[in-house]
N, C-alpha and C. Protein backbone atom coordinates (compact mmCIF):
# COMPACT_ATOMS: atom_id res chain seq x y z
N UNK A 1 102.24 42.32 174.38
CA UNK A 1 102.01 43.73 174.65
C UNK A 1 103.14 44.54 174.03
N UNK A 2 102.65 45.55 173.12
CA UNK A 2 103.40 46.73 172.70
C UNK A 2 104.16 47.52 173.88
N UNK A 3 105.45 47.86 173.84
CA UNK A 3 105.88 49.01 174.74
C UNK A 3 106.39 50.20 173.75
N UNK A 4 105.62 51.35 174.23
CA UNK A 4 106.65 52.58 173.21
C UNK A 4 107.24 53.50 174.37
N UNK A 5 108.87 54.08 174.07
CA UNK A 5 109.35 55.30 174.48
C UNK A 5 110.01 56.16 173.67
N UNK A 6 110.51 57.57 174.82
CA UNK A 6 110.68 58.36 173.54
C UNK A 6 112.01 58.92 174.77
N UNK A 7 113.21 59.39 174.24
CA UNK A 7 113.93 59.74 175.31
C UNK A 7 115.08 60.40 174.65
N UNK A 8 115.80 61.43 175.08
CA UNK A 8 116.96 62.08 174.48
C UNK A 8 118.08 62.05 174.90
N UNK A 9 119.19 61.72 173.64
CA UNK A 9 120.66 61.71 173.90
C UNK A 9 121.11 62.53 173.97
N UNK A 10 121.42 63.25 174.61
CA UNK A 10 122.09 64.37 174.94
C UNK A 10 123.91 64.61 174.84
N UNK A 11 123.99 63.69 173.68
CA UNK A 11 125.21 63.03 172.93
C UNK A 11 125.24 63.66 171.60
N UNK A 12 126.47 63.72 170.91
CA UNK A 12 126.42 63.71 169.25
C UNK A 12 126.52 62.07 169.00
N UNK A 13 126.57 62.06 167.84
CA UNK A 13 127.39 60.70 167.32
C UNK A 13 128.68 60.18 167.51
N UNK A 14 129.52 61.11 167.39
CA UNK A 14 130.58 60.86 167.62
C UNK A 14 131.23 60.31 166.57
N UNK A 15 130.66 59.96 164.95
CA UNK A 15 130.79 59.51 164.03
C UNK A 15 131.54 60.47 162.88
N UNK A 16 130.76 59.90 161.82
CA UNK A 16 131.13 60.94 160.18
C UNK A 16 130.11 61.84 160.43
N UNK A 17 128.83 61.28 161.04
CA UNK A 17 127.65 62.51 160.98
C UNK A 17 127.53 63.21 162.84
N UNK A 18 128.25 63.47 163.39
CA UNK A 18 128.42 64.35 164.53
C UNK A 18 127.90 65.43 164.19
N UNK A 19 127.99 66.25 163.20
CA UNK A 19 127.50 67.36 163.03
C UNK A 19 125.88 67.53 163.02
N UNK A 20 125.26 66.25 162.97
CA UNK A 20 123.80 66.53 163.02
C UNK A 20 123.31 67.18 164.71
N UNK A 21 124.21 66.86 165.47
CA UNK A 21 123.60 67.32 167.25
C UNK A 21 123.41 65.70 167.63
N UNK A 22 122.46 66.32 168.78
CA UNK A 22 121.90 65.87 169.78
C UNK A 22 120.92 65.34 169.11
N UNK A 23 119.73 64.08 170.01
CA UNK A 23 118.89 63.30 169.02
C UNK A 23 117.93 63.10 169.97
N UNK A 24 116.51 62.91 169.76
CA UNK A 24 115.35 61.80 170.52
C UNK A 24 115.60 61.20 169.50
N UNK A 25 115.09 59.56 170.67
CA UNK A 25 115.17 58.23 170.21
C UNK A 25 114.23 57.93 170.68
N UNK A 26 112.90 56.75 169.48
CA UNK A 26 111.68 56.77 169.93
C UNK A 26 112.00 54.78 169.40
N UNK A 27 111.32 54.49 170.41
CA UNK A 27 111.80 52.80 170.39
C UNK A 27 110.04 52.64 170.86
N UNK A 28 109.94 51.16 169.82
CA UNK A 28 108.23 50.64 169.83
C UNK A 28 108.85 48.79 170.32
N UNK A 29 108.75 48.41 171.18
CA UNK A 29 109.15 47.18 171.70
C UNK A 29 108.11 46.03 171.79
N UNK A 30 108.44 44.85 171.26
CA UNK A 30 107.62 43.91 171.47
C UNK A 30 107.59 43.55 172.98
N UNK A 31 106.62 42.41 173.83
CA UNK A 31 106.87 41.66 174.93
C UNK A 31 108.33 41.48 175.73
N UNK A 32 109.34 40.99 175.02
CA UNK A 32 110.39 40.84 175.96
C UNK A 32 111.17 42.42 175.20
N UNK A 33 110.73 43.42 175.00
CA UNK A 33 111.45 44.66 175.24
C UNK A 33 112.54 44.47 173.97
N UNK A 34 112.55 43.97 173.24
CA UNK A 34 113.04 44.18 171.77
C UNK A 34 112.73 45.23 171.02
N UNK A 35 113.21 45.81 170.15
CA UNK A 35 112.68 46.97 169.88
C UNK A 35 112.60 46.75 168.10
N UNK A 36 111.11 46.61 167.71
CA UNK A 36 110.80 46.21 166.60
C UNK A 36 110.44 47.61 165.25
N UNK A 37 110.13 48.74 166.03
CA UNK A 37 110.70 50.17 165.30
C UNK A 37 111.60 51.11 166.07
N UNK A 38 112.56 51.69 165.26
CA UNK A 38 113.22 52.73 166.05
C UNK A 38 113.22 54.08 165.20
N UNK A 39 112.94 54.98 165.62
CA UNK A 39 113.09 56.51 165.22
C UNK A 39 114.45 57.57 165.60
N UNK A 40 114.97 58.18 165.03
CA UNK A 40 116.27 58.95 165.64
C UNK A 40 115.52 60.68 165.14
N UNK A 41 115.48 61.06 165.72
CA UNK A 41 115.21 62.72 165.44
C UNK A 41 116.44 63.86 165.80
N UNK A 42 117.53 63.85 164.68
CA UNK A 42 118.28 64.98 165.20
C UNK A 42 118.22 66.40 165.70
N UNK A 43 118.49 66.64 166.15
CA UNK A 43 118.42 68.38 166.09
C UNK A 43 118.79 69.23 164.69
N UNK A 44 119.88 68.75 164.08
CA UNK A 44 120.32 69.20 162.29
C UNK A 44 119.23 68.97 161.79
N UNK A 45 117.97 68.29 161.81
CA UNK A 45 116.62 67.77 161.47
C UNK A 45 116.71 66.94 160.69
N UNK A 46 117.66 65.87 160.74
CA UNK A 46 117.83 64.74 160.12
C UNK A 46 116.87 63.45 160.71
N UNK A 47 116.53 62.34 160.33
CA UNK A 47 115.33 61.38 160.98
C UNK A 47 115.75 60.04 160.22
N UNK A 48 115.56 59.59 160.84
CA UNK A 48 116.08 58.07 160.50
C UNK A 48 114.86 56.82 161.10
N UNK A 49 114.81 56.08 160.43
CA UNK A 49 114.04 54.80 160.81
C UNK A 49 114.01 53.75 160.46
N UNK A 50 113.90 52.66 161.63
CA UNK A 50 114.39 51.41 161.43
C UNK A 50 113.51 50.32 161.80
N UNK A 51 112.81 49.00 161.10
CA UNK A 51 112.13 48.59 161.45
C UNK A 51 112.45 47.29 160.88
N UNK A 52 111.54 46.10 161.04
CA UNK A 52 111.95 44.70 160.05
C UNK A 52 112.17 44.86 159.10
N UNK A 53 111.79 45.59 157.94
CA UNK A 53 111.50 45.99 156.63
C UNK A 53 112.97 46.30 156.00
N UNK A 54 113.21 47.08 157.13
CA UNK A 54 114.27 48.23 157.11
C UNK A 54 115.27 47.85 157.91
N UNK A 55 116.06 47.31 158.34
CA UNK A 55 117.09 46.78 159.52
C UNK A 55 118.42 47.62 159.49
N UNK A 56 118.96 48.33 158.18
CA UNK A 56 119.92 48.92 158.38
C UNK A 56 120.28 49.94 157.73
N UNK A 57 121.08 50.81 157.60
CA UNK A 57 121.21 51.30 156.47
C UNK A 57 123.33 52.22 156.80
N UNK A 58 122.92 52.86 155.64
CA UNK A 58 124.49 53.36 155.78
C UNK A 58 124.42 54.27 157.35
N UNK A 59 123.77 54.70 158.11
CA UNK A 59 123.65 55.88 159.19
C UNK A 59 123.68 55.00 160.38
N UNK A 60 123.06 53.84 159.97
CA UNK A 60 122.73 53.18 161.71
C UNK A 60 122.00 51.92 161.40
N UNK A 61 121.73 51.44 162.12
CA UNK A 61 120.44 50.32 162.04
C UNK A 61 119.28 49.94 163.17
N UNK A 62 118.51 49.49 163.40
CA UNK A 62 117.76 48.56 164.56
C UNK A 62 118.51 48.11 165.16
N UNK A 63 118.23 48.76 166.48
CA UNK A 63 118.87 47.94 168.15
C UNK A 63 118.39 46.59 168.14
N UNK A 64 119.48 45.54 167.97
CA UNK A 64 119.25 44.12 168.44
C UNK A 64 119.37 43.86 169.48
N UNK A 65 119.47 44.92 170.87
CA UNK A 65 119.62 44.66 172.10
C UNK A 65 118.12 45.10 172.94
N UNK A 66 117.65 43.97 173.55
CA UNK A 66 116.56 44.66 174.53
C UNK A 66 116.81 45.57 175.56
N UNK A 67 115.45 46.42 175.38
CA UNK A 67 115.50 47.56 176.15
C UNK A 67 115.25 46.92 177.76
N UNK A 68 116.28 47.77 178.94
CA UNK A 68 115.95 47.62 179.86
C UNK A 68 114.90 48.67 180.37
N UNK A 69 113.28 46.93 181.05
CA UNK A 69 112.41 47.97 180.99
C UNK A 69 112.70 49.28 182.30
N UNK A 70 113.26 48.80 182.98
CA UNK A 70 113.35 49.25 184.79
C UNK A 70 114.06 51.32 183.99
N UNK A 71 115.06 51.14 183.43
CA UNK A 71 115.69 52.03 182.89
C UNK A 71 115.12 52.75 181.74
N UNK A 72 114.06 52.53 180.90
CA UNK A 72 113.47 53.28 180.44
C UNK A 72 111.59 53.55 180.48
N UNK A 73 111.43 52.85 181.80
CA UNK A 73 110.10 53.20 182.56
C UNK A 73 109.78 54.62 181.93
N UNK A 74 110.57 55.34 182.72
CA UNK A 74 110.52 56.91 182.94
C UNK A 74 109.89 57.33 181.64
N UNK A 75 110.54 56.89 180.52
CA UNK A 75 110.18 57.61 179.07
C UNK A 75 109.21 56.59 178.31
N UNK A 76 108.42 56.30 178.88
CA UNK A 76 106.99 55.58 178.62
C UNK A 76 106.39 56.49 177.58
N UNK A 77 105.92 56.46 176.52
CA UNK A 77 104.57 57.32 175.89
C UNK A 77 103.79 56.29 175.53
N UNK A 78 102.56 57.02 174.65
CA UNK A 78 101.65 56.01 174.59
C UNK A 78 101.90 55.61 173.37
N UNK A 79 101.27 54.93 172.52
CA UNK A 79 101.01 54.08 171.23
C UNK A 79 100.67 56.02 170.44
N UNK A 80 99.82 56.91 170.72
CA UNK A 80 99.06 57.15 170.09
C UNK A 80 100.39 58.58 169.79
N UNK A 81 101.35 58.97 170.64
CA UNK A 81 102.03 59.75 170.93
C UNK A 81 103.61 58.99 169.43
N UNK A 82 103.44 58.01 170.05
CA UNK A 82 104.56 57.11 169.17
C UNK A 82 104.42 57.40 167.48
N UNK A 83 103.18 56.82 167.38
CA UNK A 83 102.66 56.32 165.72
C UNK A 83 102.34 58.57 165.48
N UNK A 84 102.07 59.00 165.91
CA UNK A 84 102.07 60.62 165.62
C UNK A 84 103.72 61.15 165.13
N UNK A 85 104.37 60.97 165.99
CA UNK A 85 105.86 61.21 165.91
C UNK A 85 106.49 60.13 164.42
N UNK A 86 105.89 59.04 164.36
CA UNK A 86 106.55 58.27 163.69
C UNK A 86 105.81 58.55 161.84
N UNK A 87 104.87 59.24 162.07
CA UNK A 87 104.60 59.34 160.55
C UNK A 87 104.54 61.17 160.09
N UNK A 88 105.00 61.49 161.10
CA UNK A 88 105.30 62.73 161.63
C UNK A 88 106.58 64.00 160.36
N UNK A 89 107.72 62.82 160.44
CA UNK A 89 109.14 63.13 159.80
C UNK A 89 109.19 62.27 158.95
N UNK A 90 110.13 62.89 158.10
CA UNK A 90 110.40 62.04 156.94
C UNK A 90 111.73 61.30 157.05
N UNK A 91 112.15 60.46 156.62
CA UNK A 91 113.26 59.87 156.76
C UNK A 91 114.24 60.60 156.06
N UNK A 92 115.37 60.34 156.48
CA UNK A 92 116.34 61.09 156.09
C UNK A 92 116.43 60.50 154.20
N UNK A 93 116.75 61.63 153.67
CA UNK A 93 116.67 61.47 151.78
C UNK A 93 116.01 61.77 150.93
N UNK A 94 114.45 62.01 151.93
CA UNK A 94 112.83 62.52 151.10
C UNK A 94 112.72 63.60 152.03
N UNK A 95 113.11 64.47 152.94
CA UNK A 95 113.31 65.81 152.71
C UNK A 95 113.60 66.92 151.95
C-alpha cells in the first residue's frame, strides 16, 4: 500500500539556500513508510524532487529515513491530491 502526505515546515533551511522561506513537503511512501518520492515547495517558489531515478542532487536528496506513520497521520492526502501537486511545479532549473 501507497501512503501520501503533504505537511509544512515552518522552518528556513538554515543552509546556502535559507533565503528561499518556508516549504511544504509532499512524501509518497511505500508499505513500511519509506518515502519513495519527495517534493519540497518553497515559498521563494523554488521545487525540488526526489525519487529513485533521482536520489540527490546539489539542494538535498530523498529521505532514507521512514516516515513515522503515528506522526504524520494528520497530513494524510490522497494519491489523487499528491500526483496533482507533483506534476503540478517544475523542478527547480526548468522554470
Amino acid at each position: 500500500m501507497v501512503h501520501h502526505y503533504k505537511r509544512r515546515w515552518n522552518e528556513s533551511r538554515g543552509d546556502d539556500f535559507d533565503s528561499w522561506g518556508e516549504s511544504w513537503w509532499l512524501f509518497e511512501t511505500d508499505d513500511d513508510f519509506r518515502p519513495q518520492r519527495q517534493m519540497e515547495i518553497y515559498d521563494g517558489g523554488q521545487v525540488l524532487r526526489y525519487h529513485p531515478e533521482h536520489i540527490e542532487d546539489a539542494y538535498g536528496q530523498l529521505s532514507e529515513v521512514p516516515l513515522d506513520p503515528a506522526e504524520f497521520e494528520p497530513f494524510r492526502i490522497s494519491r489523487e491530491e499528491f500526483e496533482r501537486l507533483w506534476s503540478s511545479s517544475a523542478p527547480l532549473g526548468i522554470r
